[in-house]
C-alpha atoms as a PDB file:
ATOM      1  CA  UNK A   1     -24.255  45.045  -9.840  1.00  0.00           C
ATOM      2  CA  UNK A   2     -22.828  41.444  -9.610  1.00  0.00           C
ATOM      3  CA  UNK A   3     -23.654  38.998  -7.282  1.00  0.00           C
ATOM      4  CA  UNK A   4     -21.183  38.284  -5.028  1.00  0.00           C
ATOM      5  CA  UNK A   5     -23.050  35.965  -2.516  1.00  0.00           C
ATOM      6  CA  UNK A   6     -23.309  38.170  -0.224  1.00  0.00           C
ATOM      7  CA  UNK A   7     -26.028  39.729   1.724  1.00  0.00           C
ATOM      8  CA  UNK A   8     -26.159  42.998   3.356  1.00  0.00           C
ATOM      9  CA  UNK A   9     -26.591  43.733   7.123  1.00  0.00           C
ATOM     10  CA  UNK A  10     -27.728  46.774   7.959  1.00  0.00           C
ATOM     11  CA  UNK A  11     -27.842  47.660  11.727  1.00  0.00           C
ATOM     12  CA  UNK A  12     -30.519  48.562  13.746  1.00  0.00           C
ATOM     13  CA  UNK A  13     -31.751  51.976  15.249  1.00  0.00           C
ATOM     14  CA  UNK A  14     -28.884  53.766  13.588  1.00  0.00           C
ATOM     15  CA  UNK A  15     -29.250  57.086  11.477  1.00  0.00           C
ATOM     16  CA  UNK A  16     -26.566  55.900   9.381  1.00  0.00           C
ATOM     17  CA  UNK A  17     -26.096  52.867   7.422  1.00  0.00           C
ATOM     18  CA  UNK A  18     -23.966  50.403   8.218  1.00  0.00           C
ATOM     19  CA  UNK A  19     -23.578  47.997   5.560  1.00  0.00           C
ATOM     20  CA  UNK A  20     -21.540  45.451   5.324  1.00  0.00           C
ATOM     21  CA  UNK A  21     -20.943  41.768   2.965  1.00  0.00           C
ATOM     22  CA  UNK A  22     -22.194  38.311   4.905  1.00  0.00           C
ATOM     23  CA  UNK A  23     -22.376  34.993   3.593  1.00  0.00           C
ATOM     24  CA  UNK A  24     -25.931  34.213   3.417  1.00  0.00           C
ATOM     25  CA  UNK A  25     -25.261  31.004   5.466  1.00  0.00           C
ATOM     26  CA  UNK A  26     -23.946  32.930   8.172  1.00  0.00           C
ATOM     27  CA  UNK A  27     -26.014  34.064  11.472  1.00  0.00           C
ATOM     28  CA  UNK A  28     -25.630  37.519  13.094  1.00  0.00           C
ATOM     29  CA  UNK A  29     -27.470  38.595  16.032  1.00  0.00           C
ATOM     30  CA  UNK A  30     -29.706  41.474  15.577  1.00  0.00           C
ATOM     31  CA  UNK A  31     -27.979  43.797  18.356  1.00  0.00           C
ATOM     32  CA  UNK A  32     -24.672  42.903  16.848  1.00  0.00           C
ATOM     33  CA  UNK A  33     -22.603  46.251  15.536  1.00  0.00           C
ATOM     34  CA  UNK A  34     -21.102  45.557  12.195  1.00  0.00           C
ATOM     35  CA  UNK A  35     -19.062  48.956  10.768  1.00  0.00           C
ATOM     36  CA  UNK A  36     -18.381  49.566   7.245  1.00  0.00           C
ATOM     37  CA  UNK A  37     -16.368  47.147   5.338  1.00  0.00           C
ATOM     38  CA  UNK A  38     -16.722  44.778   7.501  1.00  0.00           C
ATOM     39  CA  UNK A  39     -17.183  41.305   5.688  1.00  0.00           C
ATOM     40  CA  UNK A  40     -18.757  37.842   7.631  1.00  0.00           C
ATOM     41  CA  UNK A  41     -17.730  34.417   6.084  1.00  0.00           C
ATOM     42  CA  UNK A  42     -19.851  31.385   5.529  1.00  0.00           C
ATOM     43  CA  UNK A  43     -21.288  29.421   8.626  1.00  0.00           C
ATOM     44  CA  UNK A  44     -19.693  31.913  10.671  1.00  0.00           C
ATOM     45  CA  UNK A  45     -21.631  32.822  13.859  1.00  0.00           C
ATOM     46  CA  UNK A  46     -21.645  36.548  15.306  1.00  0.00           C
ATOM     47  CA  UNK A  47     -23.055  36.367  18.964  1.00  0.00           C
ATOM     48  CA  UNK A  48     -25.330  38.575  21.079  1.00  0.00           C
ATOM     49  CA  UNK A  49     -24.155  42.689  21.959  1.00  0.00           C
ATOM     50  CA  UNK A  50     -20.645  41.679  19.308  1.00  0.00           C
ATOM     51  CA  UNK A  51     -19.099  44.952  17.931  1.00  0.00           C
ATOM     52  CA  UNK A  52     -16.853  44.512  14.924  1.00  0.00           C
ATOM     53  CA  UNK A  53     -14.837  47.332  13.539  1.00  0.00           C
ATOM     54  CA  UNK A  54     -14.447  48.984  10.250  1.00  0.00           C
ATOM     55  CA  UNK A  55     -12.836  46.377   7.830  1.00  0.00           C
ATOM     56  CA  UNK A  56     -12.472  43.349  10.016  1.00  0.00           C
ATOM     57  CA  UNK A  57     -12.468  40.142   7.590  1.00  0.00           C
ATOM     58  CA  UNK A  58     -14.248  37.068   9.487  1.00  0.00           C
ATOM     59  CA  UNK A  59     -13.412  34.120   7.672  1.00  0.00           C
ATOM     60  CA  UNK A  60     -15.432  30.731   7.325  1.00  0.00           C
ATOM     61  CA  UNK A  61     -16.657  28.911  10.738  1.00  0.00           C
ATOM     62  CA  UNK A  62     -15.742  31.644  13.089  1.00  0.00           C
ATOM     63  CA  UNK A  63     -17.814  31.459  16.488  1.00  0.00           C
ATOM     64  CA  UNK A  64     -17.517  35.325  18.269  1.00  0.00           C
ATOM     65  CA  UNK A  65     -19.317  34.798  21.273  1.00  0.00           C
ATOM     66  CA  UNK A  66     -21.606  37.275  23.188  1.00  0.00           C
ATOM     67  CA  UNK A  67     -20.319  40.581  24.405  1.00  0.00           C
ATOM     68  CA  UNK A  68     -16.808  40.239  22.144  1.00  0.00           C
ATOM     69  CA  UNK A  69     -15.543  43.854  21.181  1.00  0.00           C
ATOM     70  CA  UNK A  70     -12.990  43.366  17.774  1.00  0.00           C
ATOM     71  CA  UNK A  71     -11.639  46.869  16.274  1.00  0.00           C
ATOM     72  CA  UNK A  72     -10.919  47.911  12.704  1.00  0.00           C
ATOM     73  CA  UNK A  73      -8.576  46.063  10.668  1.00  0.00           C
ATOM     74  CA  UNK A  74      -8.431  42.441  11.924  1.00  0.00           C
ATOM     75  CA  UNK A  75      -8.767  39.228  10.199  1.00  0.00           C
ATOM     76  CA  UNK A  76      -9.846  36.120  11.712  1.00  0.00           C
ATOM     77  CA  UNK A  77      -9.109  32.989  10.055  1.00  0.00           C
ATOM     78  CA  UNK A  78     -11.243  30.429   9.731  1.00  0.00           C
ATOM     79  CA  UNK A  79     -12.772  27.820  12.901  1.00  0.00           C
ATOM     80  CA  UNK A  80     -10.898  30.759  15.699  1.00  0.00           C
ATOM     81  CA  UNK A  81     -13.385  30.870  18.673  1.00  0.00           C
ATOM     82  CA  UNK A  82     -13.457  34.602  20.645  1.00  0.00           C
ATOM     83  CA  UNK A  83     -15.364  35.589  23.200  1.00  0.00           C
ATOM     84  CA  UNK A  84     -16.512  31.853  24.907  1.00  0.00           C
ATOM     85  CA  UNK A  85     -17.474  31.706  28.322  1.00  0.00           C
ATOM     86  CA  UNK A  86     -14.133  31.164  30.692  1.00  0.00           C
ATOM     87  CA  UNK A  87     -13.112  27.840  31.465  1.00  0.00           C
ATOM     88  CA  UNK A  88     -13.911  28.629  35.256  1.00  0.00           C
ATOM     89  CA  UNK A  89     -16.212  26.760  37.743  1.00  0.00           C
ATOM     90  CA  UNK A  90     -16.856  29.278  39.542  1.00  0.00           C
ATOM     91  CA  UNK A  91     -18.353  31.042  36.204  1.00  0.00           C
ATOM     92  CA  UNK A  92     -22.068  31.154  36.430  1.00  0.00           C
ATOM     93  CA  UNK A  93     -23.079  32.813  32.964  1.00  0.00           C
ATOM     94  CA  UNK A  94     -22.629  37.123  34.021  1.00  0.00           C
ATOM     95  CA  UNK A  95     -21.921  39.645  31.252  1.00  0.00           C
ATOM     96  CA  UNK A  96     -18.149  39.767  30.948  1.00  0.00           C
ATOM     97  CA  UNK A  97     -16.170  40.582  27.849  1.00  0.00           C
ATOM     98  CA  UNK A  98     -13.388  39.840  25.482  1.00  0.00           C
ATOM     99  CA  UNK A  99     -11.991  43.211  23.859  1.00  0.00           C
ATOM    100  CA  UNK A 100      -9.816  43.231  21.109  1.00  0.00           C
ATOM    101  CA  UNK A 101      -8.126  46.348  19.249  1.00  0.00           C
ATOM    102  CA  UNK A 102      -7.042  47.150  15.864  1.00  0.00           C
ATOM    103  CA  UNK A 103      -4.823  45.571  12.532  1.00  0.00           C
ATOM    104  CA  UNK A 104      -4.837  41.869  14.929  1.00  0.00           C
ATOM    105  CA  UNK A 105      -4.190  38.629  13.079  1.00  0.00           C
ATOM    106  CA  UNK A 106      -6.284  35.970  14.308  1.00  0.00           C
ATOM    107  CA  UNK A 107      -4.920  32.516  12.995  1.00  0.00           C
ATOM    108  CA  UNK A 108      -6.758  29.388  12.700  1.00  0.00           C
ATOM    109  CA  UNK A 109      -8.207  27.159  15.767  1.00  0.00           C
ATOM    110  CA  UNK A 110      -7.286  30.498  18.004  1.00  0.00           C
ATOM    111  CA  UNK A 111      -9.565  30.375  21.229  1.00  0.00           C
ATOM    112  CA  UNK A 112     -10.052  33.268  23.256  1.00  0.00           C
ATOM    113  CA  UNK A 113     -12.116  33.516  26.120  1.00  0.00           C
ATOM    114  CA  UNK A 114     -13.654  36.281  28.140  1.00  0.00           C
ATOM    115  CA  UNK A 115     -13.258  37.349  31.633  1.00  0.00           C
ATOM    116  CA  UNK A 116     -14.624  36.023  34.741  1.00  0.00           C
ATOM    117  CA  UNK A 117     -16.154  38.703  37.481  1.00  0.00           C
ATOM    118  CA  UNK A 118     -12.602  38.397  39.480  1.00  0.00           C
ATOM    119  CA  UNK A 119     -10.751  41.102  38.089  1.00  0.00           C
ATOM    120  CA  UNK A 120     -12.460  43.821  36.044  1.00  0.00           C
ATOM    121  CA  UNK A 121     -14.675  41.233  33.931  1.00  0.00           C
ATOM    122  CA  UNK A 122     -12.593  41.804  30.504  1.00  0.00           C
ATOM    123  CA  UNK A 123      -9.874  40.037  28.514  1.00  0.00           C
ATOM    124  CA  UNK A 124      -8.038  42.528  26.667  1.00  0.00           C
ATOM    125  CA  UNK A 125      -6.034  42.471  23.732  1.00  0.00           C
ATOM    126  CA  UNK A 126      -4.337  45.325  22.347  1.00  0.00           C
ATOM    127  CA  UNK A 127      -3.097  46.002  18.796  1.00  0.00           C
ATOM    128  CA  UNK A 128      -1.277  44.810  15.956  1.00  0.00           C
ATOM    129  CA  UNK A 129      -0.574  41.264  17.405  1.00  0.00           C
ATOM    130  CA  UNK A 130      -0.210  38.197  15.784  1.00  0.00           C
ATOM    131  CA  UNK A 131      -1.922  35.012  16.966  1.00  0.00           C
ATOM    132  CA  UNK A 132      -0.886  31.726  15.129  1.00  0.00           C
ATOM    133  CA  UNK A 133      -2.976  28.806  15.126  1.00  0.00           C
ATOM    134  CA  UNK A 134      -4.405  27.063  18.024  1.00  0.00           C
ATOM    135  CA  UNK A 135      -2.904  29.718  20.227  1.00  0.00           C
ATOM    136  CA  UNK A 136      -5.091  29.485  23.687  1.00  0.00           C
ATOM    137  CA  UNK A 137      -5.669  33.063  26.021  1.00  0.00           C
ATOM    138  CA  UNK A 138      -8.004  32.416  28.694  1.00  0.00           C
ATOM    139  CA  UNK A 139      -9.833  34.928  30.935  1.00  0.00           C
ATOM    140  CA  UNK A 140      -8.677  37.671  32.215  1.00  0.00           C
ATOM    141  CA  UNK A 141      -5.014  38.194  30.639  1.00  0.00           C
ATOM    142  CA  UNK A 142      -4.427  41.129  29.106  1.00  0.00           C
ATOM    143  CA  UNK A 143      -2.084  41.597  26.337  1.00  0.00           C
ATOM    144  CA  UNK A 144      -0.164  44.723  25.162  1.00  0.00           C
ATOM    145  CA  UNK A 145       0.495  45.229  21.050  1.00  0.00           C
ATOM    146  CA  UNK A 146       3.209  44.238  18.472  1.00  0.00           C
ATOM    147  CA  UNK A 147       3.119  40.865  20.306  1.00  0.00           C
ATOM    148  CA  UNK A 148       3.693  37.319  18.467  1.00  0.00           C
ATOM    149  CA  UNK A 149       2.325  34.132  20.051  1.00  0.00           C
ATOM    150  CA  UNK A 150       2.979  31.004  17.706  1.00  0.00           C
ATOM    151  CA  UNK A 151       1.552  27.755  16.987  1.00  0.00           C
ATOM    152  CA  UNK A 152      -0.199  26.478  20.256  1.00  0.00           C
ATOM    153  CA  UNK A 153       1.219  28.930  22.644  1.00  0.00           C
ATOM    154  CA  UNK A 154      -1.176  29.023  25.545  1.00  0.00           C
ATOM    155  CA  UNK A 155      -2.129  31.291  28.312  1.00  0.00           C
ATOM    156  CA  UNK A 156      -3.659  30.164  31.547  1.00  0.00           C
ATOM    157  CA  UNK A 157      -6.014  32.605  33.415  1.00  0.00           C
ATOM    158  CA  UNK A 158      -5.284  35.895  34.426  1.00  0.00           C
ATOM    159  CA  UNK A 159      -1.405  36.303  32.692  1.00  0.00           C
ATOM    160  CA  UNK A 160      -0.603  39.430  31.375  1.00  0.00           C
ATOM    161  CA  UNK A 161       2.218  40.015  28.510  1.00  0.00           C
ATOM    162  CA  UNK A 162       3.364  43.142  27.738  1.00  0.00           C
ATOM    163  CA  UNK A 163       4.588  44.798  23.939  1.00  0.00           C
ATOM    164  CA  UNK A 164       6.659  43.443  21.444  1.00  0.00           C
ATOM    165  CA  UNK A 165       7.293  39.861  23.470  1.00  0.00           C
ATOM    166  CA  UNK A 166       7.514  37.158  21.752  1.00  0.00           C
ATOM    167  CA  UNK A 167       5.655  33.501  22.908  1.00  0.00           C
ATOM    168  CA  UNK A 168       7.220  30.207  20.832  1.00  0.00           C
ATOM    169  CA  UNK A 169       5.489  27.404  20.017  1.00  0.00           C
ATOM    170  CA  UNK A 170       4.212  25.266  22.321  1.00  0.00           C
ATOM    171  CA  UNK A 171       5.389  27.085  25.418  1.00  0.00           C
ATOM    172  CA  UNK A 172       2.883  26.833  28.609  1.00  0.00           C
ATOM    173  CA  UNK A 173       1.971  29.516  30.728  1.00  0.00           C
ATOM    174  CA  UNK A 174       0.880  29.110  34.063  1.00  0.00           C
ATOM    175  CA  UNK A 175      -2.045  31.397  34.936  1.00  0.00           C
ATOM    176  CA  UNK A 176      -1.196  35.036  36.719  1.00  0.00           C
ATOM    177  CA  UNK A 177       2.304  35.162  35.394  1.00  0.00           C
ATOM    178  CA  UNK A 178       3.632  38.322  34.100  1.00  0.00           C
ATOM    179  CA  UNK A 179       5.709  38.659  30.874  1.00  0.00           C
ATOM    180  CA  UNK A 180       7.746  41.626  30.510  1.00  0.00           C
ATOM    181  CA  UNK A 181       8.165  43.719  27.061  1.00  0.00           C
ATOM    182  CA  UNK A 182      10.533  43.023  24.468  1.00  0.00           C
ATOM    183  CA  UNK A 183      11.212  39.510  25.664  1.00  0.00           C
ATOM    184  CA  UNK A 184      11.202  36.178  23.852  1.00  0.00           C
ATOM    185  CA  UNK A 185      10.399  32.895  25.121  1.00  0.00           C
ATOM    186  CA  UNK A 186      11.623  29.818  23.525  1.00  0.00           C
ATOM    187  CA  UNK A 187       9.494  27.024  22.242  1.00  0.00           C
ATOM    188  CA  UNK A 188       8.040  24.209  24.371  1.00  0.00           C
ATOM    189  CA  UNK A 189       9.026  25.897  27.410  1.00  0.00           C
ATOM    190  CA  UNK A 190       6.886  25.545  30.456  1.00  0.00           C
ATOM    191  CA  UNK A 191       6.824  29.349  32.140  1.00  0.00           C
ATOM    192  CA  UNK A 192       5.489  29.280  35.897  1.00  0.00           C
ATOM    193  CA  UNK A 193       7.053  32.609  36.994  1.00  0.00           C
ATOM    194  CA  UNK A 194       7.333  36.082  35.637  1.00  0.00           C
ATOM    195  CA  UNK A 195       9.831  36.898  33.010  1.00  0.00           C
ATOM    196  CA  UNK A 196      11.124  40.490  33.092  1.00  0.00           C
ATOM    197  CA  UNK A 197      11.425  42.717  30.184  1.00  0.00           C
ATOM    198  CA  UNK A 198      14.393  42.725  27.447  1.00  0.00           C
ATOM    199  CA  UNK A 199      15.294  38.583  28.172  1.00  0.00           C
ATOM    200  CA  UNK A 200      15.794  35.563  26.434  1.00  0.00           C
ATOM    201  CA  UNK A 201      14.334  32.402  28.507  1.00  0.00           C
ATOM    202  CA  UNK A 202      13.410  28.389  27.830  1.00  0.00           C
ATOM    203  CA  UNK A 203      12.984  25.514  29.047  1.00  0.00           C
ATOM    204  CA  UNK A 204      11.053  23.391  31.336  1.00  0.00           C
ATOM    205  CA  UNK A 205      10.779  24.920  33.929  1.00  0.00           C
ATOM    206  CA  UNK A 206      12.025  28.236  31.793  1.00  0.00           C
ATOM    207  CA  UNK A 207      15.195  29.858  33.120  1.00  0.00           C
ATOM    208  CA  UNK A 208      16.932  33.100  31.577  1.00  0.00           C
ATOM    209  CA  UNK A 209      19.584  32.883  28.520  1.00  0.00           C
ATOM    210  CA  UNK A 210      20.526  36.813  29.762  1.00  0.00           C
ATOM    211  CA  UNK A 211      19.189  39.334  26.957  1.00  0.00           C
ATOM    212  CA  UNK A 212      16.984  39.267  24.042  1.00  0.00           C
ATOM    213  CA  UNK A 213      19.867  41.553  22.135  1.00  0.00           C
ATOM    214  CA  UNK A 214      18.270  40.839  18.554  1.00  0.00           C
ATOM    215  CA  UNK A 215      15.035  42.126  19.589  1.00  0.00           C
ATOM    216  CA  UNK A 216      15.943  44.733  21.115  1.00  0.00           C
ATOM    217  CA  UNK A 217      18.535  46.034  18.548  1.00  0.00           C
ATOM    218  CA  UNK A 218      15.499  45.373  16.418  1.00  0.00           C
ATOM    219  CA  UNK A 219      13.365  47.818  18.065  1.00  0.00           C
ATOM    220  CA  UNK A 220      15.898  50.267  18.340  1.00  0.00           C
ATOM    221  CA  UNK A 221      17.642  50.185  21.673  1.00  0.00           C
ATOM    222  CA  UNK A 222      21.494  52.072  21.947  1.00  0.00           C
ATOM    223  CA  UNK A 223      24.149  49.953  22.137  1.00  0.00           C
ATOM    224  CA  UNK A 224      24.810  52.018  25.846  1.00  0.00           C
ATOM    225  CA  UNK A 225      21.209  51.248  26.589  1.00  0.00           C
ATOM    226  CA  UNK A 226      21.605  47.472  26.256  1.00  0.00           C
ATOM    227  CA  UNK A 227      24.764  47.003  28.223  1.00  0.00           C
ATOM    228  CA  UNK A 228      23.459  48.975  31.012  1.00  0.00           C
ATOM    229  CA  UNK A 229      20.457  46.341  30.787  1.00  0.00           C
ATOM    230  CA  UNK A 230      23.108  44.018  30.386  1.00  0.00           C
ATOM    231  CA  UNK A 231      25.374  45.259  33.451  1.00  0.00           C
ATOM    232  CA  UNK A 232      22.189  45.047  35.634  1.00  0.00           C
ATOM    233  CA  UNK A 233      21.116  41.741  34.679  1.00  0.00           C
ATOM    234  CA  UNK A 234      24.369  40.698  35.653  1.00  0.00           C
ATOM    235  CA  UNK A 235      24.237  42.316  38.851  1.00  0.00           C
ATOM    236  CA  UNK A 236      20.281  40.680  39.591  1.00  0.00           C
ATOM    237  CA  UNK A 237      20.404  37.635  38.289  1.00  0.00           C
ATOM    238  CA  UNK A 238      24.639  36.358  38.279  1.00  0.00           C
ATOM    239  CA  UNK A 239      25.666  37.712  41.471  1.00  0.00           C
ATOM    240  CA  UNK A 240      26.090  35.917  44.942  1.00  0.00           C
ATOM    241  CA  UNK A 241      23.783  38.675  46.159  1.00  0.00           C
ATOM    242  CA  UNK A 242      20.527  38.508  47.538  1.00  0.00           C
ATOM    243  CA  UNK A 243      17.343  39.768  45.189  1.00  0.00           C
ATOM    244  CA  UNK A 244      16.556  42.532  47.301  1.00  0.00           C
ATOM    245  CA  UNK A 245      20.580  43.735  48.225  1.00  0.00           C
ATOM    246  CA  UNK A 246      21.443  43.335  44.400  1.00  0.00           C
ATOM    247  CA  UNK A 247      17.999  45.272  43.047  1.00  0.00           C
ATOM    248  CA  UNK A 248      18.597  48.005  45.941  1.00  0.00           C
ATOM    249  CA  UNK A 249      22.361  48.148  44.546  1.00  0.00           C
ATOM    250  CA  UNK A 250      21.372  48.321  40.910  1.00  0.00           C
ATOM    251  CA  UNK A 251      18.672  51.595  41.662  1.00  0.00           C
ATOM    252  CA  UNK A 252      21.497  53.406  43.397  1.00  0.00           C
ATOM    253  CA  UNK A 253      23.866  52.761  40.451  1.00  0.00           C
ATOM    254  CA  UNK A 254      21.714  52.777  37.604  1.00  0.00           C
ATOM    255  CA  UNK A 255      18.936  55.366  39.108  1.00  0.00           C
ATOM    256  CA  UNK A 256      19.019  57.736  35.782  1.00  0.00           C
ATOM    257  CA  UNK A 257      18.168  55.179  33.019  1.00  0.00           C
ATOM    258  CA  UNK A 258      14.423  54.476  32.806  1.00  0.00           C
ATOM    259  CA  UNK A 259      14.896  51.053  30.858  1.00  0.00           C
ATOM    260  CA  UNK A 260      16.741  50.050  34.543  1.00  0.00           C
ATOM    261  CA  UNK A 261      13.872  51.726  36.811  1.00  0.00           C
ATOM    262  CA  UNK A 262      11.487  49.889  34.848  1.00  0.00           C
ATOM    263  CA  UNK A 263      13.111  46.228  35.159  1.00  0.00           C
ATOM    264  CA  UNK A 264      13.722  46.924  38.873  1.00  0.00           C
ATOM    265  CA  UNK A 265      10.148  48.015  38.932  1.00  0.00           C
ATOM    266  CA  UNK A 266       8.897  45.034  36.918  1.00  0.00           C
ATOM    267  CA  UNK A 267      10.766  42.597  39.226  1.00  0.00           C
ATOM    268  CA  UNK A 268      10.021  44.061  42.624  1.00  0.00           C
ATOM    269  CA  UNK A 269       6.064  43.649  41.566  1.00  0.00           C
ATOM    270  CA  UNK A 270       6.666  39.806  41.173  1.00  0.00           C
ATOM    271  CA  UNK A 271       3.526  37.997  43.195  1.00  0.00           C
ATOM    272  CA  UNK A 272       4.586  34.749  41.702  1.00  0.00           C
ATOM    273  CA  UNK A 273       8.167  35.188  41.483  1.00  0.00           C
ATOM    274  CA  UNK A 274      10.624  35.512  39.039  1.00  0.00           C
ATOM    275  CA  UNK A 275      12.308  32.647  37.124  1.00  0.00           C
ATOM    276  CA  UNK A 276      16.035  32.449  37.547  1.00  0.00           C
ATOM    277  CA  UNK A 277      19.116  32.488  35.525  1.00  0.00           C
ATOM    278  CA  UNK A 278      20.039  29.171  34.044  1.00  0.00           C
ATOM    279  CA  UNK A 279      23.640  29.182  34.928  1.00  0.00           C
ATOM    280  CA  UNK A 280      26.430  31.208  37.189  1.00  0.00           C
ATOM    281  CA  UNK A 281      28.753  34.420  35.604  1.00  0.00           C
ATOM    282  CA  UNK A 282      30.320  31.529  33.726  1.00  0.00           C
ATOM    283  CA  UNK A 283      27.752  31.106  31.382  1.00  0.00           C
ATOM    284  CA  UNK A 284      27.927  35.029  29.979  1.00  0.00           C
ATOM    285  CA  UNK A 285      29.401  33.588  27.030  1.00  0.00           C
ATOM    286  CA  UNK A 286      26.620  32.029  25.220  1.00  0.00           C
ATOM    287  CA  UNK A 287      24.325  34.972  25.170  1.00  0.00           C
ATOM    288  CA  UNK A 288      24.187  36.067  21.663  1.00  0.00           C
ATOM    289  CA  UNK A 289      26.382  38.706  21.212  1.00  0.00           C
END
């Protein structure tokens, strides 16, 4: 057989092998839990009580702290960082976790941390995302799957963002915010409040540019599904009605479409708020129709 510069790892007290290729400069820790296929690049560093799923390619330089969980399928590029302690003073060094799922891309200079004891001690990431370089997700957020962050999109503690949104470049989150599926967020935009499902929003601080219609045609919503989204964002977020009168209004008149009960849901569990329309009913006309 050639050699290919690897060397095999093959893991302790298990019945069944589980081999897998690692640079020879690279260092794994001997409870680490490497599955088949499986390949470690140079210099990289595999931490204390890591599990890495079938088929994961860790490139060159990449640090996966203690306790990280990655699952089959993912490729981290070279210098990412996963699984660091949280950025958190009140952090004192307990066992807390960063989990990540399946078929992930991992981008360079990606940092990931995991959780502090606040919440449920892990950082969860779900599957098939894409993480571009230098994106930042601190402790304790939780992200869905089918989700794109790009270049330097960062996360402060504790945000959660659900499937299929989409995070530009450059755009700051401000820790606990919420960020609602099929959405898209501009780039540079500064986000301090939550942003419900199915929206377009930017700026500094971000406001709503009414529907994310692409994305949503995209990902196969009806035409009569997005203008009854589109009839009751008007009626939230464009009317001279209170929050609560116009999302009480919109359930009565919009009570049999579960894409409405779920924005009314999403918005009545605001803690933080939710960030506001950019403009009046005047403004309807630059959404992209």
């Amino acid at each position: 057989m050639q050699d290919t510069g690897f060397k095999i790892h093959e893991m302790e007290n298990k019945t069944i092998d589980k081999e897998v290729k690692i640079d020879p400069t690279a260092i794994v820790h001997p409870t680490a839990e490497l599955d088949n296929g499986v390949e470690i690049g140079p210099y990289t560093i595999i931490g204390e009580g890591v599990k890495i799923g079938k088929g994961t390619r860790i490139e060159s330089h990449v640090v996966i702290d203690n306790w990280t969980v990655i699952g089959s399928g993912c490729h981290v590029f070279q210098f990412a960082s996963i699984g660091a302690p949280p950025q958190d003073l009140q952090y004192k060094g307990e066992k807390t976790e960063a989990i990540i799922g399946n078929n992930n891309v991992i981008r360079e200079f990606v940092t990931i941390h995991r959780a502090t004891t606040k919440e449920d001690r892990k950082t969860v990431i779900g599957d098939n995302n894409l993480l571009m370089a230098y994106v930042h997700i601190a402790h304790d957020c939780r992200l869905g799957n089918n989700i794109i962050m790009a270049n330097t999109a960062t996360l402060g503690g504790h945000v959660s963002i659900n499937d299929y949104a989409i995070v530009g470049g450059l755009v700051a989150v401000h820790q606990f915010v919420r960020i609602g599926e099929h959405c898209i967020i501009g780039g540079a935009s500064a986000v301090s409040k939550d942003v419900p499902p199915y929206v377009l929003a930017v700026g500094n601080r971000a406001r709503l540019y009414g529907l994310n219609k692409v994305g949503l045609k995209r990902h196969g919503f009806s035409k009569e599904e997005i203008n009854d989204i589109k009839r009751a964002y008007n009626m939230i977020f464009r009317s001279a009605m209170p929050l609560a009168e116009s999302l009480e209004k919109v359930g009565d008149e919009m009570s049999g479409s579960e894409r409405i009960r779920h924005f009314i849901d999403f918005i009545k569990a605001a803690k933080r708020g939710v960030i506001k329309d950019r403009g009046t009913r005047g403004s309807e006309v630059h959404e992209n129709d």
